[in-house]
PDB file of N, CA and C in Angstrom:
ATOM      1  N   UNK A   1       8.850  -3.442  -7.019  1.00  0.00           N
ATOM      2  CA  UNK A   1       8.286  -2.115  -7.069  1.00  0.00           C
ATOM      3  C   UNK A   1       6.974  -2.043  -6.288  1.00  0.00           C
ATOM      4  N   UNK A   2       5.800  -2.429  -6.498  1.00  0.00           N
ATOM      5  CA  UNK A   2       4.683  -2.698  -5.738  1.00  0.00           C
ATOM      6  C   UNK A   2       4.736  -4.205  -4.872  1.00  0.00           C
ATOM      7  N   UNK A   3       5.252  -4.639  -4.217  1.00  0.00           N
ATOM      8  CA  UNK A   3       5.810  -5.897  -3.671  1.00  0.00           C
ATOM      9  C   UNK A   3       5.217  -5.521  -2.058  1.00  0.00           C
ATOM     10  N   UNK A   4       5.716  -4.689  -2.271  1.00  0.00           N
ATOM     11  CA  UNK A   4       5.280  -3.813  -0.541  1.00  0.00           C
ATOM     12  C   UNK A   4       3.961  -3.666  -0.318  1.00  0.00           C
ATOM     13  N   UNK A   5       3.515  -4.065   0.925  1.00  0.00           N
ATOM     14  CA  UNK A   5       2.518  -4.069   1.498  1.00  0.00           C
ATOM     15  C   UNK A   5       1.660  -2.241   1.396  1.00  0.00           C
ATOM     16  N   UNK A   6       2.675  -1.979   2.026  1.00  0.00           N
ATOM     17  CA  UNK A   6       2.285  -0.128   2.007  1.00  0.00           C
ATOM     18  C   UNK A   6       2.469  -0.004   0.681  1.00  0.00           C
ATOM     19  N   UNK A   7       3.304   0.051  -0.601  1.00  0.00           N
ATOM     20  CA  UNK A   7       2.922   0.227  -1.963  1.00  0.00           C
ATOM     21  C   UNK A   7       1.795   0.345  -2.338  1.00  0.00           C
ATOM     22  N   UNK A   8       1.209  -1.143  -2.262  1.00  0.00           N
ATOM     23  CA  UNK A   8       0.154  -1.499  -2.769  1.00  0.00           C
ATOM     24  C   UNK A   8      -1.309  -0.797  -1.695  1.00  0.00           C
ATOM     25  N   UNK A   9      -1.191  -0.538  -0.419  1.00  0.00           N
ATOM     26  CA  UNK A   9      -2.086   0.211   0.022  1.00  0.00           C
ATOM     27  C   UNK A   9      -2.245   1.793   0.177  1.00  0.00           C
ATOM     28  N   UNK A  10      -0.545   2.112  -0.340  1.00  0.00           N
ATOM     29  CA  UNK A  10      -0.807   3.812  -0.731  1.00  0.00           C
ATOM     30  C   UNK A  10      -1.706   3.913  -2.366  1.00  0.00           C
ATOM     31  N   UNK A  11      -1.305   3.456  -3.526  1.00  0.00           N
ATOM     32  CA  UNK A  11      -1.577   3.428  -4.509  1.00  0.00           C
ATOM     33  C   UNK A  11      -3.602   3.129  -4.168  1.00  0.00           C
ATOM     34  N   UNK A  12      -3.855   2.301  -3.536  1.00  0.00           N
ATOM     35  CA  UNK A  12      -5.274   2.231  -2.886  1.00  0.00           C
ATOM     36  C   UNK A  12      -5.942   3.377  -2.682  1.00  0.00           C
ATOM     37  N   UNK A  13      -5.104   4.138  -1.671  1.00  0.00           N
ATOM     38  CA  UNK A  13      -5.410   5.194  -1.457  1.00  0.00           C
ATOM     39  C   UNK A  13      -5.925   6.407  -2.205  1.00  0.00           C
ATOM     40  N   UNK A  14      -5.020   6.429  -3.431  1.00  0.00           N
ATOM     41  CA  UNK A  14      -4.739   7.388  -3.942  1.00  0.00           C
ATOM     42  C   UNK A  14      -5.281   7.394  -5.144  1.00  0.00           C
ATOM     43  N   UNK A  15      -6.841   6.081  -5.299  1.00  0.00           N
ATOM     44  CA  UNK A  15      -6.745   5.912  -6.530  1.00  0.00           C
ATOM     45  C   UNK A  15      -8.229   6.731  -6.703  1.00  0.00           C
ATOM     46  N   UNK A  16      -9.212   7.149  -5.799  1.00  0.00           N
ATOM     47  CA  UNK A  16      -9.801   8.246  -5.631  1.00  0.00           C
ATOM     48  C   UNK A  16      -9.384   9.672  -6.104  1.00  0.00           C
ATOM     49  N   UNK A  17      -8.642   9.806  -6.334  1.00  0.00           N
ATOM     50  CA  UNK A  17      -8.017  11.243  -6.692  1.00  0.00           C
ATOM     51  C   UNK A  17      -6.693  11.991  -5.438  1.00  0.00           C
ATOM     52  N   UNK A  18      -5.959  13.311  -5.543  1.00  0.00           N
ATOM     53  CA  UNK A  18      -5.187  13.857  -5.594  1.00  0.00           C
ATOM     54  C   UNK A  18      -5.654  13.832  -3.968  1.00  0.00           C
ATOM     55  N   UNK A  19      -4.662  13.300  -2.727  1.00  0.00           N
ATOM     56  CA  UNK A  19      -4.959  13.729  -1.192  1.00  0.00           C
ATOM     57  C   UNK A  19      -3.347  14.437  -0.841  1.00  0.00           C
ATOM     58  N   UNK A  20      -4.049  14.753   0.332  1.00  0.00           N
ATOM     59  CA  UNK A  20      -2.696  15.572   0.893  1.00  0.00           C
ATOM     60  C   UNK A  20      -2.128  14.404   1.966  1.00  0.00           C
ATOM     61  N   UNK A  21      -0.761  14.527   2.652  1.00  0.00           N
ATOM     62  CA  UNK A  21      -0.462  13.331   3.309  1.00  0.00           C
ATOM     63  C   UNK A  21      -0.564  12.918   4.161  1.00  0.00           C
ATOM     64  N   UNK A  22      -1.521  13.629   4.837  1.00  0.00           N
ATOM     65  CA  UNK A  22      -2.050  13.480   6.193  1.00  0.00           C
ATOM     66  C   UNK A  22      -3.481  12.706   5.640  1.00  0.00           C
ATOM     67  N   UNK A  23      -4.065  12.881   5.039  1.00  0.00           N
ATOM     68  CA  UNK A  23      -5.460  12.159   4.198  1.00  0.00           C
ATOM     69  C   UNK A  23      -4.860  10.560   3.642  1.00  0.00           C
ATOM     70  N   UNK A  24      -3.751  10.512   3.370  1.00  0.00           N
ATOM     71  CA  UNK A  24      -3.061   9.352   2.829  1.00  0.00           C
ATOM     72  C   UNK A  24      -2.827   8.711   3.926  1.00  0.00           C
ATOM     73  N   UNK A  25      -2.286   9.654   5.002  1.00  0.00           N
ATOM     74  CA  UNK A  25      -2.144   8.852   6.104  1.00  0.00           C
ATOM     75  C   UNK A  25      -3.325   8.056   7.216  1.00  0.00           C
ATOM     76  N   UNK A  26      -4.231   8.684   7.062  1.00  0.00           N
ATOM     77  CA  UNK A  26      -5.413   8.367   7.784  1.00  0.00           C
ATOM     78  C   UNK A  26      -5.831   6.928   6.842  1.00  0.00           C
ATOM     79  N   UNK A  27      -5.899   6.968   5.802  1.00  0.00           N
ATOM     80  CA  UNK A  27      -6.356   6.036   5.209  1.00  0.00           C
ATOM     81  C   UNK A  27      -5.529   4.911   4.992  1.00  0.00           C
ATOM     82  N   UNK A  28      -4.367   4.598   5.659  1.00  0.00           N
ATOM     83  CA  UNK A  28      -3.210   3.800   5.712  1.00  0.00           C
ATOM     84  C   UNK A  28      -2.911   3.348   7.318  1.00  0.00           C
ATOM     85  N   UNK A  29      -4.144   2.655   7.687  1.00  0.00           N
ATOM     86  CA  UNK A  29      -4.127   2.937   9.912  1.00  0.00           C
ATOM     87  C   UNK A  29      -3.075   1.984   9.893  1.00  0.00           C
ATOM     88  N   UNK A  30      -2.198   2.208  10.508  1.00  0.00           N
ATOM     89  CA  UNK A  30      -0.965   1.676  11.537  1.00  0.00           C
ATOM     90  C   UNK A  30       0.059   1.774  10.715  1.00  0.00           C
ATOM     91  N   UNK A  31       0.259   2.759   9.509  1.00  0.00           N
ATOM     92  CA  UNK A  31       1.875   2.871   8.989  1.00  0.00           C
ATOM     93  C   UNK A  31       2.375   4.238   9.951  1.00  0.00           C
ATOM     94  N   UNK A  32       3.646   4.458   9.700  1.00  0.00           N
ATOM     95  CA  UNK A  32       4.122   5.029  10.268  1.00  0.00           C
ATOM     96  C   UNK A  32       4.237   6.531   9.424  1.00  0.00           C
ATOM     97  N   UNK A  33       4.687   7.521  10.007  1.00  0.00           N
ATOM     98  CA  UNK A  33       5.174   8.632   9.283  1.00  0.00           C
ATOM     99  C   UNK A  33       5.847   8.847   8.208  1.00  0.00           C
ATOM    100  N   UNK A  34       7.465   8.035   9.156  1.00  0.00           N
ATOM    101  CA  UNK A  34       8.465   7.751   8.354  1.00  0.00           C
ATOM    102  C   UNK A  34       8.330   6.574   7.287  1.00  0.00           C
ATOM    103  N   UNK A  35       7.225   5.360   7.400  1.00  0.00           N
ATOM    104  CA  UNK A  35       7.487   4.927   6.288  1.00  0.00           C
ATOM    105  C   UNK A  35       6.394   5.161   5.165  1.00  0.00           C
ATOM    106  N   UNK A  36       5.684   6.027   5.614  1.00  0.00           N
ATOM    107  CA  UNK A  36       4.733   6.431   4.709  1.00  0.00           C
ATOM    108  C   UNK A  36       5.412   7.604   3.608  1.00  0.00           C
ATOM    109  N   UNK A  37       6.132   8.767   3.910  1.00  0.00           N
ATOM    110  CA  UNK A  37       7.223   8.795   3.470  1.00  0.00           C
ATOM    111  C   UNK A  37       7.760   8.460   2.962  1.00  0.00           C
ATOM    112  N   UNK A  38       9.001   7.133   3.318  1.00  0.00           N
ATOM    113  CA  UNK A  38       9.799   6.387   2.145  1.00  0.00           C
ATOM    114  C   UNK A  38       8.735   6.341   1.166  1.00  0.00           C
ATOM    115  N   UNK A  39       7.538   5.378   1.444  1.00  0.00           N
ATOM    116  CA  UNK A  39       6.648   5.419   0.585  1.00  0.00           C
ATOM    117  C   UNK A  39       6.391   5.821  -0.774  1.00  0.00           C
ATOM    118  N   UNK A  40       6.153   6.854  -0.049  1.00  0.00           N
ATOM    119  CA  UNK A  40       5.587   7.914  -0.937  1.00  0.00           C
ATOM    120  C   UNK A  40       6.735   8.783  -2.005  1.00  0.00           C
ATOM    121  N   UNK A  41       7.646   8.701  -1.626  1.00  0.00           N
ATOM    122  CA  UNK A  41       9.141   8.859  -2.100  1.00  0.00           C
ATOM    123  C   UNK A  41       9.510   7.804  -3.261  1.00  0.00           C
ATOM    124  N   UNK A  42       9.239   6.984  -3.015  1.00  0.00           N
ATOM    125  CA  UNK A  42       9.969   5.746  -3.988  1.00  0.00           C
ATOM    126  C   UNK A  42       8.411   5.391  -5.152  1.00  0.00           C
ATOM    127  N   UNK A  43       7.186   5.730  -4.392  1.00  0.00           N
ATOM    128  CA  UNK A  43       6.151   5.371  -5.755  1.00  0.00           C
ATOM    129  C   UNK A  43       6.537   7.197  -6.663  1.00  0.00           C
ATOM    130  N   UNK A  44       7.200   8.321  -6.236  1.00  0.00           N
ATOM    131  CA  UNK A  44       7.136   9.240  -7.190  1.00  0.00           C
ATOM    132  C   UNK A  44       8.135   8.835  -8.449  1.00  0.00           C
ATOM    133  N   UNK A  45       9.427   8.353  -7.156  1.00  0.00           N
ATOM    134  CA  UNK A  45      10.529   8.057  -7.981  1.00  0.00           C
ATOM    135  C   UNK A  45      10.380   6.646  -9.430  1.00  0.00           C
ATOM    136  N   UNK A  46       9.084   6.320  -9.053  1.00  0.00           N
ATOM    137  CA  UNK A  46       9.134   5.035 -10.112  1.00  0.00           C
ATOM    138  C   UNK A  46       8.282   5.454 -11.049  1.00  0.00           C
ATOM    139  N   UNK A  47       7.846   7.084 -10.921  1.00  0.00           N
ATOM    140  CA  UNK A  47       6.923   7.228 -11.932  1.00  0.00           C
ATOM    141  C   UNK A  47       5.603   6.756 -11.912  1.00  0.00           C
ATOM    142  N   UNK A  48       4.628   6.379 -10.483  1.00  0.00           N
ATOM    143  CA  UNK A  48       3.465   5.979 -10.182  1.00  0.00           C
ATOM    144  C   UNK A  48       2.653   6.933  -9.633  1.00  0.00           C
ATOM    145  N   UNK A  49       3.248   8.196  -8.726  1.00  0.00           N
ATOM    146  CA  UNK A  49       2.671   9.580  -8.342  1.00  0.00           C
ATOM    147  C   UNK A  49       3.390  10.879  -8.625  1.00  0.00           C
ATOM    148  N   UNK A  50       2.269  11.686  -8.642  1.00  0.00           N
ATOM    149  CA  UNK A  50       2.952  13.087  -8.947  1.00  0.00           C
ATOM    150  C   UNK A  50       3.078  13.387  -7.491  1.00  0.00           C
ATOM    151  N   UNK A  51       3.541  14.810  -7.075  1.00  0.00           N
ATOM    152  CA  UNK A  51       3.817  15.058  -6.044  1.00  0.00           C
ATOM    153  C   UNK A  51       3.940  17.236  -6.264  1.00  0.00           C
ATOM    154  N   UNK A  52       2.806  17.394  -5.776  1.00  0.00           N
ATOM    155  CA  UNK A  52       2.862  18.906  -6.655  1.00  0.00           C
ATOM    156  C   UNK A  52       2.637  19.906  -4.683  1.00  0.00           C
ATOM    157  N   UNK A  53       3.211  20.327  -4.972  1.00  0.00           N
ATOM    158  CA  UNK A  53       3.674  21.363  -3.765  1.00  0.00           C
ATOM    159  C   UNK A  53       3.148  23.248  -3.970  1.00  0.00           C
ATOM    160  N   UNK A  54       2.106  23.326  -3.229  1.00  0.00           N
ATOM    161  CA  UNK A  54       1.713  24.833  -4.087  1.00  0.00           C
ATOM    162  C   UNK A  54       2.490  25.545  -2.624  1.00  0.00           C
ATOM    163  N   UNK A  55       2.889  27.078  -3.177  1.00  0.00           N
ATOM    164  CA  UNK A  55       3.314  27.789  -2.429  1.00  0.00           C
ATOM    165  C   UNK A  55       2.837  28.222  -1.435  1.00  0.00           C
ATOM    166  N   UNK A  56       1.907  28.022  -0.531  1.00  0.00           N
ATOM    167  CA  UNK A  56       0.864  28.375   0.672  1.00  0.00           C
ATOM    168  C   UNK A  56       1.831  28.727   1.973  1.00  0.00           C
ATOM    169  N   UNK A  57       1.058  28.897   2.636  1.00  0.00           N
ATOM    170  CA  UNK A  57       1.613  28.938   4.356  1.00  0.00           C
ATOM    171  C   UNK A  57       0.385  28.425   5.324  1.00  0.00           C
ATOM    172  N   UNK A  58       0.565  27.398   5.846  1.00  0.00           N
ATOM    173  CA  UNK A  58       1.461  26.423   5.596  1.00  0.00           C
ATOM    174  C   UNK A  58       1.378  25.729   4.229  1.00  0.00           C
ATOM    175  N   UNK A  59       2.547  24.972   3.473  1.00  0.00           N
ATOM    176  CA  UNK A  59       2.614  24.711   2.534  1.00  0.00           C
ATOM    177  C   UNK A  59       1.888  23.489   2.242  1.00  0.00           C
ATOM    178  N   UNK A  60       1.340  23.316   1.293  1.00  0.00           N
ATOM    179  CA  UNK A  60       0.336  22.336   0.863  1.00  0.00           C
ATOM    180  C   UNK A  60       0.854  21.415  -0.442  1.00  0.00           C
ATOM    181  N   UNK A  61       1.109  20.048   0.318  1.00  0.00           N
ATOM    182  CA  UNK A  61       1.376  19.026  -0.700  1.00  0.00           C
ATOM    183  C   UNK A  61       0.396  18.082  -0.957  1.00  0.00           C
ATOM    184  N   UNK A  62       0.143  17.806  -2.405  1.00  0.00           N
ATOM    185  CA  UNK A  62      -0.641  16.779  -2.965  1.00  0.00           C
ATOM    186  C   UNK A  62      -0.377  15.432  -3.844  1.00  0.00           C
ATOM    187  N   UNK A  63      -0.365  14.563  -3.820  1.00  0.00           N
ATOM    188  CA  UNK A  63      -0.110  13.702  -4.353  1.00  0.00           C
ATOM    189  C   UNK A  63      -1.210  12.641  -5.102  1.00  0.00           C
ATOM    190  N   UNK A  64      -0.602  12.144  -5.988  1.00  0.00           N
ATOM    191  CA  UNK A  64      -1.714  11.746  -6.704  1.00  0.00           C
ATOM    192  C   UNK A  64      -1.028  10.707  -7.517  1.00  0.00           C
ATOM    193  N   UNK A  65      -2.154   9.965  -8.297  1.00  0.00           N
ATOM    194  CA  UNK A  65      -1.714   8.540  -9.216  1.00  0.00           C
ATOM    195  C   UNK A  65      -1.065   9.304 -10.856  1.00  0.00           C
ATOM    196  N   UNK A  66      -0.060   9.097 -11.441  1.00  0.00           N
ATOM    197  CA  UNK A  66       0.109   9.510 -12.870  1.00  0.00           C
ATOM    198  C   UNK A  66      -0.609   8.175 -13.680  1.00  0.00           C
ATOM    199  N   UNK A  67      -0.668   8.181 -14.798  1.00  0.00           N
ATOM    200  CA  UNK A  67      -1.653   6.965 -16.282  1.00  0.00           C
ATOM    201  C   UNK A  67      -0.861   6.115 -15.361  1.00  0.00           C
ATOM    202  N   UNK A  68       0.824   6.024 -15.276  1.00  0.00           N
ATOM    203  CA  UNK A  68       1.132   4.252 -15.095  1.00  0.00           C
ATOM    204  C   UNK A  68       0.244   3.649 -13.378  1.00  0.00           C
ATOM    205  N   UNK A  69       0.239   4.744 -12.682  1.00  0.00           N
ATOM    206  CA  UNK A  69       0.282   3.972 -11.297  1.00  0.00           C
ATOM    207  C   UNK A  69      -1.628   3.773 -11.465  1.00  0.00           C
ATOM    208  N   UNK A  70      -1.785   4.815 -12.095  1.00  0.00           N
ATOM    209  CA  UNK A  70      -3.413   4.159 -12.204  1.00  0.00           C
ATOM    210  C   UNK A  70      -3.471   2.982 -12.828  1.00  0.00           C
ATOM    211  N   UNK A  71      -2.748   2.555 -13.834  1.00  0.00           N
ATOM    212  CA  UNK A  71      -2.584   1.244 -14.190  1.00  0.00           C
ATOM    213  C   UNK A  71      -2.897   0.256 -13.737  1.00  0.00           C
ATOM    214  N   UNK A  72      -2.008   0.844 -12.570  1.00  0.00           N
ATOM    215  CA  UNK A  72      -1.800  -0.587 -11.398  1.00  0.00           C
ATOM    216  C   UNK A  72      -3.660  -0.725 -10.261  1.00  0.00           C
ATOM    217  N   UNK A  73      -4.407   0.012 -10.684  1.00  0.00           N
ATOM    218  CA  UNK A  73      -5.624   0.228 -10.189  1.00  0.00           C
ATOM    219  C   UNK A  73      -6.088  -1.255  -9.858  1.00  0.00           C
ATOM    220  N   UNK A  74      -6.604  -1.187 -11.061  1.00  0.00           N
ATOM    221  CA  UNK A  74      -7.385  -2.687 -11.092  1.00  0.00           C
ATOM    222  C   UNK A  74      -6.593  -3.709 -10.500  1.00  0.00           C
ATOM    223  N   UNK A  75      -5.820  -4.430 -11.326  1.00  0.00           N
ATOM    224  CA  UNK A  75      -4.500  -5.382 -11.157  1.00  0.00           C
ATOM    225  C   UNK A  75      -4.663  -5.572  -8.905  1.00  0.00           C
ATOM    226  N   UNK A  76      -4.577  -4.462  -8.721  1.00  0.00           N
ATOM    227  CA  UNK A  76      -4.396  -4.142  -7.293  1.00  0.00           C
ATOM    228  C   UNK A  76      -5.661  -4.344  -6.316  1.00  0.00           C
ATOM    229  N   UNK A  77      -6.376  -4.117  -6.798  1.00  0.00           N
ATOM    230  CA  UNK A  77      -7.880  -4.520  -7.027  1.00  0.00           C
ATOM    231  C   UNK A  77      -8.281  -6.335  -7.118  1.00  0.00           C
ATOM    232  N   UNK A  78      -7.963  -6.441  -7.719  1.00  0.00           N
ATOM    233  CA  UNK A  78      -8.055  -7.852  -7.715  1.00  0.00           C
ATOM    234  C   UNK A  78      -7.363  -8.573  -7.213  1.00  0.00           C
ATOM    235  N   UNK A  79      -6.150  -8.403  -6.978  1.00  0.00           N
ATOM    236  CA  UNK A  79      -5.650  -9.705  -5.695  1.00  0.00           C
ATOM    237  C   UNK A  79      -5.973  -8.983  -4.191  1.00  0.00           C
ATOM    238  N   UNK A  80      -6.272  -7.701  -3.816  1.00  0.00           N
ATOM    239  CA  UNK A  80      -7.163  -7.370  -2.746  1.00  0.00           C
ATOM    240  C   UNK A  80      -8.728  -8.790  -2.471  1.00  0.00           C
ATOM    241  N   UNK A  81      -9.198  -8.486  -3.841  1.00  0.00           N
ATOM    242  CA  UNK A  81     -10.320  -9.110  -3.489  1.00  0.00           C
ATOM    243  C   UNK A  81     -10.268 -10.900  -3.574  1.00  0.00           C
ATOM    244  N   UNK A  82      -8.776 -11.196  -3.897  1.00  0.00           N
ATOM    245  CA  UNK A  82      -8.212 -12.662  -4.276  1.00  0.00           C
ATOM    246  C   UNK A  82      -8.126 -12.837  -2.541  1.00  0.00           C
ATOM    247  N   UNK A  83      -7.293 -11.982  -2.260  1.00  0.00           N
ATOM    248  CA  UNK A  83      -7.072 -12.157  -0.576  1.00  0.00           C
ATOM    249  C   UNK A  83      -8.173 -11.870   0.006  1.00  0.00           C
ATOM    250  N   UNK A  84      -9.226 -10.987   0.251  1.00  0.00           N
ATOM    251  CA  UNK A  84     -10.629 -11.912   0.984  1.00  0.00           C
ATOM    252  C   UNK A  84     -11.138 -12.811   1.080  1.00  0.00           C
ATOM    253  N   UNK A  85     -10.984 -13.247  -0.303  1.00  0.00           N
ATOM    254  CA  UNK A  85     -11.868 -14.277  -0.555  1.00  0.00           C
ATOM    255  C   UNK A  85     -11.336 -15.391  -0.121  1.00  0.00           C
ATOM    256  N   UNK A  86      -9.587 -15.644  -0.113  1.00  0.00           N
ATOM    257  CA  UNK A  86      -9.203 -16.610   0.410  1.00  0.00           C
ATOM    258  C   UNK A  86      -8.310 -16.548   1.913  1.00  0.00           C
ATOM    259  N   UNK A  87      -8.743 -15.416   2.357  1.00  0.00           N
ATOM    260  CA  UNK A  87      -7.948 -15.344   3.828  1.00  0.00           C
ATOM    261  C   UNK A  87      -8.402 -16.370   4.752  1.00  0.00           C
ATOM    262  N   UNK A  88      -9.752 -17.599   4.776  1.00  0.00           N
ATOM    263  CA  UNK A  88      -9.935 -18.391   5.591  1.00  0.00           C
ATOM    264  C   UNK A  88      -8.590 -19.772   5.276  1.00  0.00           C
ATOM    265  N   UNK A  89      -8.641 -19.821   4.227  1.00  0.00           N
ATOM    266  CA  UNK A  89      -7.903 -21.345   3.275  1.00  0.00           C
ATOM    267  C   UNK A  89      -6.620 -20.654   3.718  1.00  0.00           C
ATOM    268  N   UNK A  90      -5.928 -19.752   3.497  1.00  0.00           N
ATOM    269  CA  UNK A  90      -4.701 -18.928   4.025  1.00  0.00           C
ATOM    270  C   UNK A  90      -4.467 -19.550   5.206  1.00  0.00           C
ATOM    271  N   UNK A  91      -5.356 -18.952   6.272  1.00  0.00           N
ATOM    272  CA  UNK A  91      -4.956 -18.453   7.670  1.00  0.00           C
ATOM    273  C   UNK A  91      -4.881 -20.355   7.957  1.00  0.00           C
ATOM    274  N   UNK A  92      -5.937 -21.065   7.576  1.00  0.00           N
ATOM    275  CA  UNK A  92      -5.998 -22.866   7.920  1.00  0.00           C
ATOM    276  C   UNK A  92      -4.521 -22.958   7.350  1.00  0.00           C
ATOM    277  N   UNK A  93      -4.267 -22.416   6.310  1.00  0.00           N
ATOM    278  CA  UNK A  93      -2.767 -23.003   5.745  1.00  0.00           C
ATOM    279  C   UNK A  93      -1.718 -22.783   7.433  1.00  0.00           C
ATOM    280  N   UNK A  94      -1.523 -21.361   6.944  1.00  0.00           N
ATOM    281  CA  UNK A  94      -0.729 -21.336   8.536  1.00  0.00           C
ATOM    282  C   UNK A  94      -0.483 -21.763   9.291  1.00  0.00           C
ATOM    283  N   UNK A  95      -1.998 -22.280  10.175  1.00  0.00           N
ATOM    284  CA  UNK A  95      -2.108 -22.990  11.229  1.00  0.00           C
ATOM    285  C   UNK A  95      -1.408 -24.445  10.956  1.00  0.00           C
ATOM    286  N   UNK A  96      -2.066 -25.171   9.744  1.00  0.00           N
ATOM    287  CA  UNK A  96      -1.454 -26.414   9.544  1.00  0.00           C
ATOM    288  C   UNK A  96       0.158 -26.377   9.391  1.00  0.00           C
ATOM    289  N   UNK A  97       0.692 -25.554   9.047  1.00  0.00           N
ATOM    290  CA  UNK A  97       2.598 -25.465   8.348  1.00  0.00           C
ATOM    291  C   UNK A  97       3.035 -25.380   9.750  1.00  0.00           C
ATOM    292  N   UNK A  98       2.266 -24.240  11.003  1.00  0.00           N
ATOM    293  CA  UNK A  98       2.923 -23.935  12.359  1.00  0.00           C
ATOM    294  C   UNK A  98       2.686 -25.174  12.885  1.00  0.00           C
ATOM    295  N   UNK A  99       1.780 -25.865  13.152  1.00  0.00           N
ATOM    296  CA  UNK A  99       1.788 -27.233  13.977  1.00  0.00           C
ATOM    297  C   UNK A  99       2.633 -28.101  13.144  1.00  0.00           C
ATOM    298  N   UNK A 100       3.027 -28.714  11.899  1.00  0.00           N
ATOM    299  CA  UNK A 100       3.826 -29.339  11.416  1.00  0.00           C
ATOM    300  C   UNK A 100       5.017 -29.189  12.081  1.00  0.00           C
ATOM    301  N   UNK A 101       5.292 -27.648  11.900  1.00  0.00           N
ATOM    302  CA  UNK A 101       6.961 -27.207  12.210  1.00  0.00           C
ATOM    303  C   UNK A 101       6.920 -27.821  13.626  1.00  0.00           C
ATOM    304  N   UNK A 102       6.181 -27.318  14.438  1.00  0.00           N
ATOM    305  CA  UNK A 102       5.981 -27.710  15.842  1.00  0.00           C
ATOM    306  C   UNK A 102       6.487 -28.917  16.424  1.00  0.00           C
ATOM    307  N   UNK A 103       5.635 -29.492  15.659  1.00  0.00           N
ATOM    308  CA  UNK A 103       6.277 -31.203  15.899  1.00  0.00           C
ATOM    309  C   UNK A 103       6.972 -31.668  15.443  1.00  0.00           C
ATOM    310  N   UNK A 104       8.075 -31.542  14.346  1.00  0.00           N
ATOM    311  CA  UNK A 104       8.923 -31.968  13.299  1.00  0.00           C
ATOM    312  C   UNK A 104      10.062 -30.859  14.882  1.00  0.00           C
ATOM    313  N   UNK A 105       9.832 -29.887  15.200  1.00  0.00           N
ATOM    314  CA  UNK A 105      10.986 -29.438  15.741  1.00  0.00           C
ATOM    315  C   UNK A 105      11.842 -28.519  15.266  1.00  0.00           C
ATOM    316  N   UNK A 106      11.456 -27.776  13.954  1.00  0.00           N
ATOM    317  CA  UNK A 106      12.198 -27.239  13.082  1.00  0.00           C
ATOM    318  C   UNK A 106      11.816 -25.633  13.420  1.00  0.00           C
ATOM    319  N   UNK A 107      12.309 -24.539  13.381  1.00  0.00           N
ATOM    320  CA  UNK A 107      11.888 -23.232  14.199  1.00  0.00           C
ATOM    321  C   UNK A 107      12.212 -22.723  13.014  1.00  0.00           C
TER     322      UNK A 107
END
């Protein structure tokens, strides 16, 4: 359910209060339209955002966190700040597993 990269950085987004999806989108640099979308589609369907549509011209959609997806606030929050803190020990991991493979020959 939150496994997804974009999951977990729409719910980010959104944990400020109610944006429209162009505001979601700005704050999400290099997703796409379409998968911001799916996105945003599958956190309503799991019961993590509302999705309230007022009658305007042009029409104006808002989306926002319901109690469960705020839930996921903190929780989300903290392995954000798990992954700063360890993106150097990470990225050395990498490097060491890619030169292993390298020389072992294994792709």
């Amino acid at each position: 359910m939150v496994a997804s990269k974009w999951t977990a950085l729409a719910i980010g987004a959104l944990e400020d209060g109610p944006r429209r999806f162009g505001e979601v989108r700005r704050k999400l640099e290099g997703i796409t339209q379409k998968m911001l979308t799916q996105t945003l589609r599958t956190l309503a369907r799991d019961g993590l955002i509302t999705r309230t549509v007022y009658p305007t011209v042009p029409m104006r959609v808002d989306y926002e966190l319901t109690a469960l997806g705020r839930s996921l606030v903190v929780p989300l929050r903290v392995l954000r700040e798990w992954s700063v803190e360890n993106i150097d020990v990470i990225e050395a991991a990498r490097v060491a597993h890619d030169a292993a493979v390298e020389v072992e020959g294994v792709r």
